[in-house]
PDB file of N, CA and C in Angstrom:
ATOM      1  N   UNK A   1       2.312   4.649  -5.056  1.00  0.00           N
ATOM      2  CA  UNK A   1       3.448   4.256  -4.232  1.00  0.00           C
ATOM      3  C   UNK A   1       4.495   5.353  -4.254  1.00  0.00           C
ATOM      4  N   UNK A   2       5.343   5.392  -3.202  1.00  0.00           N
ATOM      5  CA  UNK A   2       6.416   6.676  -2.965  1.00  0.00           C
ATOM      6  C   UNK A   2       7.476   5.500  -2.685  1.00  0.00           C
ATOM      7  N   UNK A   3       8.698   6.448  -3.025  1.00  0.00           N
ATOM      8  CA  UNK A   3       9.996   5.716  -2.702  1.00  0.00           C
ATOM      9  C   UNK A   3      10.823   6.279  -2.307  1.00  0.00           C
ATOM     10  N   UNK A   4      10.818   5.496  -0.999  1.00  0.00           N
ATOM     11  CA  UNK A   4      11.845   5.574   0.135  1.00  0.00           C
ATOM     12  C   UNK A   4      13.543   5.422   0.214  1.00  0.00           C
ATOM     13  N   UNK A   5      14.267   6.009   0.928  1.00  0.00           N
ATOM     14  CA  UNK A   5      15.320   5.810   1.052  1.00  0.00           C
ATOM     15  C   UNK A   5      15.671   5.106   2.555  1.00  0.00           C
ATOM     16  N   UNK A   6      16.469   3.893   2.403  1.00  0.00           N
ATOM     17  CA  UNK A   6      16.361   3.309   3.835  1.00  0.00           C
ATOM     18  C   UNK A   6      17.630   3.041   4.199  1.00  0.00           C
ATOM     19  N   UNK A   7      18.075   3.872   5.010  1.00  0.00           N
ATOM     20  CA  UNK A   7      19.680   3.284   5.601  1.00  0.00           C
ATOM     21  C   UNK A   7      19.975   2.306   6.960  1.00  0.00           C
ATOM     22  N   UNK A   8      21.106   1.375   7.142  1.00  0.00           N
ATOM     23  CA  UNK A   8      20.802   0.340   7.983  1.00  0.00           C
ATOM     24  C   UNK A   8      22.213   1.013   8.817  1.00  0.00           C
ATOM     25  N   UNK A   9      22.102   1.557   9.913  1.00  0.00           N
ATOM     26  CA  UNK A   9      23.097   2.043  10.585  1.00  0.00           C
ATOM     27  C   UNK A   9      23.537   1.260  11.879  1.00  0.00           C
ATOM     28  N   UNK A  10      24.925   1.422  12.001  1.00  0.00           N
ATOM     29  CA  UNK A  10      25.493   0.588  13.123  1.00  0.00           C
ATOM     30  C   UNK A  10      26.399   1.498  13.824  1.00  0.00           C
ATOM     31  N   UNK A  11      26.796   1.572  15.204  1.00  0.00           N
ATOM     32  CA  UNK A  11      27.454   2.620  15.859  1.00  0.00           C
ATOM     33  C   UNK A  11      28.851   1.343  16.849  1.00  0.00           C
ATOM     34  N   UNK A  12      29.935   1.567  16.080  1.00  0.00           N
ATOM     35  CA  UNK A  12      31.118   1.037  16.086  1.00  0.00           C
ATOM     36  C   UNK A  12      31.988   2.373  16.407  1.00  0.00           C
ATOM     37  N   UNK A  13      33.663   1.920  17.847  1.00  0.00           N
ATOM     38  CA  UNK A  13      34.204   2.125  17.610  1.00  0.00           C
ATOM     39  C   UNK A  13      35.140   2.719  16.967  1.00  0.00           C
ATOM     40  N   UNK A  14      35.495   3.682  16.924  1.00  0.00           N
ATOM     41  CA  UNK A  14      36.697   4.365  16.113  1.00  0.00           C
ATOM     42  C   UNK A  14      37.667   4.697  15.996  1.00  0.00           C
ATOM     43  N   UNK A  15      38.149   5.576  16.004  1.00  0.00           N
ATOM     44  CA  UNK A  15      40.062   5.931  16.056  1.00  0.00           C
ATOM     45  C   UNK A  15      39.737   6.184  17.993  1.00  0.00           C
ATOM     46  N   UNK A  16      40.716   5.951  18.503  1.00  0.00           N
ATOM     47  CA  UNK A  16      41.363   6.300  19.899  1.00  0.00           C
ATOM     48  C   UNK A  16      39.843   5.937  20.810  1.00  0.00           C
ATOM     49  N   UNK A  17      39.239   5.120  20.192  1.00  0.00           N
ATOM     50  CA  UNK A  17      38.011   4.591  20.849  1.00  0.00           C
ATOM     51  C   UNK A  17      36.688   5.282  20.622  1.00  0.00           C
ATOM     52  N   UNK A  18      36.234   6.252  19.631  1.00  0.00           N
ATOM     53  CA  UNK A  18      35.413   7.226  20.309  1.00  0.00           C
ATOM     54  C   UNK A  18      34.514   6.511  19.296  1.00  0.00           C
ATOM     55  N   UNK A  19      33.549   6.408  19.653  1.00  0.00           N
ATOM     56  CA  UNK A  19      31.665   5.890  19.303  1.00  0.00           C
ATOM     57  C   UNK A  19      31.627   6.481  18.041  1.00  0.00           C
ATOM     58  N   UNK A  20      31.143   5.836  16.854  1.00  0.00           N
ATOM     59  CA  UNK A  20      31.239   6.984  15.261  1.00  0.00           C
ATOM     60  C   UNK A  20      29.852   5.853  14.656  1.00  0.00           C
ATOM     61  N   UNK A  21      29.220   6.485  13.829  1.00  0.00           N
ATOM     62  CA  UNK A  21      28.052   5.922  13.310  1.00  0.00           C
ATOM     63  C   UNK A  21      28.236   5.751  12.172  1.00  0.00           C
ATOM     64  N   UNK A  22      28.295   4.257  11.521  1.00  0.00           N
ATOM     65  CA  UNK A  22      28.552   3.419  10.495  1.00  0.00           C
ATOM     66  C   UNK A  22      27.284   3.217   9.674  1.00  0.00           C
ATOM     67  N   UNK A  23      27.255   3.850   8.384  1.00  0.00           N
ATOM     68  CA  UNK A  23      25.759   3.279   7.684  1.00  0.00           C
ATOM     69  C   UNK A  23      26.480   1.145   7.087  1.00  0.00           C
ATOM     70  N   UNK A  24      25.624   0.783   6.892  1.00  0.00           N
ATOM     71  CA  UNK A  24      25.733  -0.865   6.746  1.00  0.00           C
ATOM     72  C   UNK A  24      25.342  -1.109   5.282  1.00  0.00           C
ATOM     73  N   UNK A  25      24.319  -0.061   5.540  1.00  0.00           N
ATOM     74  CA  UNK A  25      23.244  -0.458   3.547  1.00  0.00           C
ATOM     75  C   UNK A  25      22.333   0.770   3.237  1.00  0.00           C
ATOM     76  N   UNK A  26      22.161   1.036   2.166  1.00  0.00           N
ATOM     77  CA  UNK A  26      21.241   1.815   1.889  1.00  0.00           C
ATOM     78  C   UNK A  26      20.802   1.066   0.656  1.00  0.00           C
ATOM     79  N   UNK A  27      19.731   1.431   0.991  1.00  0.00           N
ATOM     80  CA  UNK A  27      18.111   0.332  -0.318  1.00  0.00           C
ATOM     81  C   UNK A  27      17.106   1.546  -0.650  1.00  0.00           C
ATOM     82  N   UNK A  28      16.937   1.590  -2.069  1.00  0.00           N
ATOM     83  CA  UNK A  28      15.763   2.329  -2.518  1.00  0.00           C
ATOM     84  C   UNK A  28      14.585   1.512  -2.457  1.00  0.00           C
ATOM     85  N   UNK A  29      13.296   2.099  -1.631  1.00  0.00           N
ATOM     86  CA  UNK A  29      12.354   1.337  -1.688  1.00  0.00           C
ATOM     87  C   UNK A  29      11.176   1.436  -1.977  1.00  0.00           C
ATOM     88  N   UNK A  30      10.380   0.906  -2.830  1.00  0.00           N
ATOM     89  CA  UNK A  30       8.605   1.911  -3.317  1.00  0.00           C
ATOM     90  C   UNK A  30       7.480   1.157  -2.078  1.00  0.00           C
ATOM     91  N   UNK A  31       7.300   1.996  -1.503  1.00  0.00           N
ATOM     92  CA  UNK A  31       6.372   1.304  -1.156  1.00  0.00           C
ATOM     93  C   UNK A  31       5.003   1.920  -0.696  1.00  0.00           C
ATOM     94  N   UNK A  32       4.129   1.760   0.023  1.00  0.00           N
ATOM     95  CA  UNK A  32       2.946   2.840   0.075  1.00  0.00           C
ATOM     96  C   UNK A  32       3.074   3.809   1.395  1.00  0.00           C
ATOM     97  N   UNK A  33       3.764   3.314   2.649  1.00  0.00           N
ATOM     98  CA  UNK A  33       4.215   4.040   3.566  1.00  0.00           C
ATOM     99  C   UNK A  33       5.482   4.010   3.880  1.00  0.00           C
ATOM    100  N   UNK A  34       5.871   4.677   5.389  1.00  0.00           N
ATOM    101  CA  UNK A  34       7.886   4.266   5.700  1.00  0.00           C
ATOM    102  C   UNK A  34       7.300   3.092   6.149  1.00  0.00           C
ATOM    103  N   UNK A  35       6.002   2.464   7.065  1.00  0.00           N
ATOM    104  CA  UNK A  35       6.209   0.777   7.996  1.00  0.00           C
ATOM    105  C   UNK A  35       6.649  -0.066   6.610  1.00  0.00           C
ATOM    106  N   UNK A  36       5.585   0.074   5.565  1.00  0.00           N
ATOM    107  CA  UNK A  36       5.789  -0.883   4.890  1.00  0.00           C
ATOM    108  C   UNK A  36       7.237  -0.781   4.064  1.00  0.00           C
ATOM    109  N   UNK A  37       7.659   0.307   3.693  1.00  0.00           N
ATOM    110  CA  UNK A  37       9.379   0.524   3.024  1.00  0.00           C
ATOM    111  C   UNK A  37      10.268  -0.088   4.180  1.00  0.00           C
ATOM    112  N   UNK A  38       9.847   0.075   5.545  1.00  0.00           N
ATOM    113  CA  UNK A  38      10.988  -0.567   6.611  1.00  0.00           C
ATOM    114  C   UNK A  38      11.256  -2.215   6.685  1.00  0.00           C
ATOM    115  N   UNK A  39       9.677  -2.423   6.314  1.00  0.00           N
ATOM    116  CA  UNK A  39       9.629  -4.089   6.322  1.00  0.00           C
ATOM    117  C   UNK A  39      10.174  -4.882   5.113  1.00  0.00           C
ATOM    118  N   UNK A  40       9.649  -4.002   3.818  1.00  0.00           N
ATOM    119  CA  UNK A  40      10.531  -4.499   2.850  1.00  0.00           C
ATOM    120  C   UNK A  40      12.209  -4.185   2.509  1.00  0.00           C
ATOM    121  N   UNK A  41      12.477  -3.174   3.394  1.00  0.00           N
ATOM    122  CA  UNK A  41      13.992  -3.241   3.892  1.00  0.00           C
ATOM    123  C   UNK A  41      14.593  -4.110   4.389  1.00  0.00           C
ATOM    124  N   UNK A  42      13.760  -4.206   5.470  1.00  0.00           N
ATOM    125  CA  UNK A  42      14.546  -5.331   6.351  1.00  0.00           C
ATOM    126  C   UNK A  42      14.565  -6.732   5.513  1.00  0.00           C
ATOM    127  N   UNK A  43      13.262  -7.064   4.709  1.00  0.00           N
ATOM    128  CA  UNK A  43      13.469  -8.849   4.453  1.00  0.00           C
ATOM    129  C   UNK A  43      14.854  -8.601   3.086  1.00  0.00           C
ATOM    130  N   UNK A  44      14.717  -7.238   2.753  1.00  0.00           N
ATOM    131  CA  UNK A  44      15.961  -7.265   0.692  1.00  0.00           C
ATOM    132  C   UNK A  44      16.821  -7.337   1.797  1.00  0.00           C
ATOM    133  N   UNK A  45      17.658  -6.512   2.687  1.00  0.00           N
ATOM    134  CA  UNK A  45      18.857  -6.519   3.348  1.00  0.00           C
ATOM    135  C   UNK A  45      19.478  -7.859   3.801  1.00  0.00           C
ATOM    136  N   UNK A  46      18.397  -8.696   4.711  1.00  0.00           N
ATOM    137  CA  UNK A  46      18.932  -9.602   5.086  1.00  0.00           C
ATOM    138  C   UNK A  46      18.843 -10.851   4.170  1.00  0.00           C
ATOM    139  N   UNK A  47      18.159 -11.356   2.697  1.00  0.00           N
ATOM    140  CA  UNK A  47      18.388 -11.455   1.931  1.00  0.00           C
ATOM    141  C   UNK A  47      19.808 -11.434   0.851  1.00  0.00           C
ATOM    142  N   UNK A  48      20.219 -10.118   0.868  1.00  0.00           N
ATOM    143  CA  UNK A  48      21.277  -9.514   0.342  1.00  0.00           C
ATOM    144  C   UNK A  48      22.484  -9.678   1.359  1.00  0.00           C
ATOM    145  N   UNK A  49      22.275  -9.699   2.322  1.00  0.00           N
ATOM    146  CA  UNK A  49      23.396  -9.910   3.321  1.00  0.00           C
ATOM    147  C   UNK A  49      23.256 -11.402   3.981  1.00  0.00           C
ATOM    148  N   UNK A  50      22.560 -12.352   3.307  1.00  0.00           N
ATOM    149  CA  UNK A  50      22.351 -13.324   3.806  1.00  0.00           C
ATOM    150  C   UNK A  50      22.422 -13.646   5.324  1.00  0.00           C
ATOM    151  N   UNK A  51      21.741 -12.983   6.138  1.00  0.00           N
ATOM    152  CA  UNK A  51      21.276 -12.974   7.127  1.00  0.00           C
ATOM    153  C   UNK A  51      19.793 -13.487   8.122  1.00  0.00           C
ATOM    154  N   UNK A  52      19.944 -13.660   9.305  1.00  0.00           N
ATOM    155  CA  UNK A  52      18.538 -14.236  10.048  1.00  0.00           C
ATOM    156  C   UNK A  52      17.850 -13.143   9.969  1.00  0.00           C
ATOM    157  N   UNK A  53      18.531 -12.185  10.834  1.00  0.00           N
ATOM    158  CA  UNK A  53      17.738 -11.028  11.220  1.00  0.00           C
ATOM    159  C   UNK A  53      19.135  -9.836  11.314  1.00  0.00           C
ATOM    160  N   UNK A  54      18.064  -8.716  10.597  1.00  0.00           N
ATOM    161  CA  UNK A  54      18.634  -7.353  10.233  1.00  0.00           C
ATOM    162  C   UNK A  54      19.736  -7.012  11.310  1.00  0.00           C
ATOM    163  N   UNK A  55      19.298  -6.504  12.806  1.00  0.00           N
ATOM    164  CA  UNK A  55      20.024  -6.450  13.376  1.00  0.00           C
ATOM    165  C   UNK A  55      21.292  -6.933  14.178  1.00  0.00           C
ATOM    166  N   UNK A  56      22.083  -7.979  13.031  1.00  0.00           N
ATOM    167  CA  UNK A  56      22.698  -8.828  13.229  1.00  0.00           C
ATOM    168  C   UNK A  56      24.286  -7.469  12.621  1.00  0.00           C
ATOM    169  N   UNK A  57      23.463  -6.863  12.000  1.00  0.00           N
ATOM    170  CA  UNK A  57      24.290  -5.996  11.065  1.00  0.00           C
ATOM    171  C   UNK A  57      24.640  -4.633  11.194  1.00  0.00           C
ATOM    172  N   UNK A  58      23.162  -4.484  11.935  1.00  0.00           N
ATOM    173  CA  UNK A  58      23.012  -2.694  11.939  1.00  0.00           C
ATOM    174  C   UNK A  58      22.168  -2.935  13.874  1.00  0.00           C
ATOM    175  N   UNK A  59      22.170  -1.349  14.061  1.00  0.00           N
ATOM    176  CA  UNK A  59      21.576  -0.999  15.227  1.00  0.00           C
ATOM    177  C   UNK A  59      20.138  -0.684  15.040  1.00  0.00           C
ATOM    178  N   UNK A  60      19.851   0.307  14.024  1.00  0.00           N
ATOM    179  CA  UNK A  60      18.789   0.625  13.606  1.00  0.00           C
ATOM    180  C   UNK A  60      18.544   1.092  12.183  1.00  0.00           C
ATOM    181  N   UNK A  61      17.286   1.739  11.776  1.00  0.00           N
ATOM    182  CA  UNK A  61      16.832   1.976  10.510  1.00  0.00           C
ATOM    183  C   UNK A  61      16.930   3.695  10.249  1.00  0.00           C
ATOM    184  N   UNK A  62      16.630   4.115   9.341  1.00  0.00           N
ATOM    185  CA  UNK A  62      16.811   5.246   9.584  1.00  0.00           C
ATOM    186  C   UNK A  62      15.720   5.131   7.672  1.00  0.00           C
ATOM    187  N   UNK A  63      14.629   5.853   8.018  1.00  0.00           N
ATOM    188  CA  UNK A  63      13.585   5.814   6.263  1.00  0.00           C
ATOM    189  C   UNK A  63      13.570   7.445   6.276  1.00  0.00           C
ATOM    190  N   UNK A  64      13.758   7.507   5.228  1.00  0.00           N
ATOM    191  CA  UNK A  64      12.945   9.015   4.600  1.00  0.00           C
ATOM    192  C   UNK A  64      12.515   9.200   3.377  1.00  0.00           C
ATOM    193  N   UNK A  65      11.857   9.694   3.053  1.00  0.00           N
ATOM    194  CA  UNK A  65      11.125   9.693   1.578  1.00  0.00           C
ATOM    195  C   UNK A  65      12.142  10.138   0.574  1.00  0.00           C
ATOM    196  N   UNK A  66      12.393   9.820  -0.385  1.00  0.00           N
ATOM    197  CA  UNK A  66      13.249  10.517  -1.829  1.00  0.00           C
ATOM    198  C   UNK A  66      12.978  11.595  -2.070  1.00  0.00           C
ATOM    199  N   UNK A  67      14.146  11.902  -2.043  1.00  0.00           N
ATOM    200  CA  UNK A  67      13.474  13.150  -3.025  1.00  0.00           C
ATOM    201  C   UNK A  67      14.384  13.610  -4.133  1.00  0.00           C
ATOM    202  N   UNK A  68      13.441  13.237  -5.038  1.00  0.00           N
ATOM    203  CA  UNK A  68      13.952  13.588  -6.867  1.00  0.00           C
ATOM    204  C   UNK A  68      13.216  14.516  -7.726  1.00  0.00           C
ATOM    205  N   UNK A  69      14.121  15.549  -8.098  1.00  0.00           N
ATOM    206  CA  UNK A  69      13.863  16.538  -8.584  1.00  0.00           C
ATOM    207  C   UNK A  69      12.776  16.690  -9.856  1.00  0.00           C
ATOM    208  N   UNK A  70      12.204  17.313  -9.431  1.00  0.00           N
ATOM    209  CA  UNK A  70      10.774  17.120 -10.776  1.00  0.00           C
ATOM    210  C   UNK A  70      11.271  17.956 -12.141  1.00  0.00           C
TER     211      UNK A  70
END
């Protein structure tokens, strides 16, 4: 298993109106690919944010693999 880094981003509003991109959550995740780190993102987040569904919160996902120094 590899572990993922998964951020839950939302694109809100900002000073004098202008569009700015909001992260929501970031979750460390092991899993064997990014589908499966995205899916177990989505059910800890909305879990943790006691939510129906993810995008209640965020716009989209954003996975990339960790990376920790050997």
């Amino acid at each position: 298993m590899s572990t993922y880094v998964v951020r839950f981003m939302k694109d809100v509003l900002g000073e004098y109106g202008r569009q700015c991109e909001v992260c929501q959550g970031t979750l460390e995740i092991d899993a064997a690919d990014e589908d499966e780190a995205t899916e177990r993102a989505k059910a800890k987040f909305c879990k943790d944010q006691a939510l129906p569904h993810w995008s209640l919160h965020a716009d989209r996902i954003h996975v990339r693999p960790a990376d920790f120094p050997s």
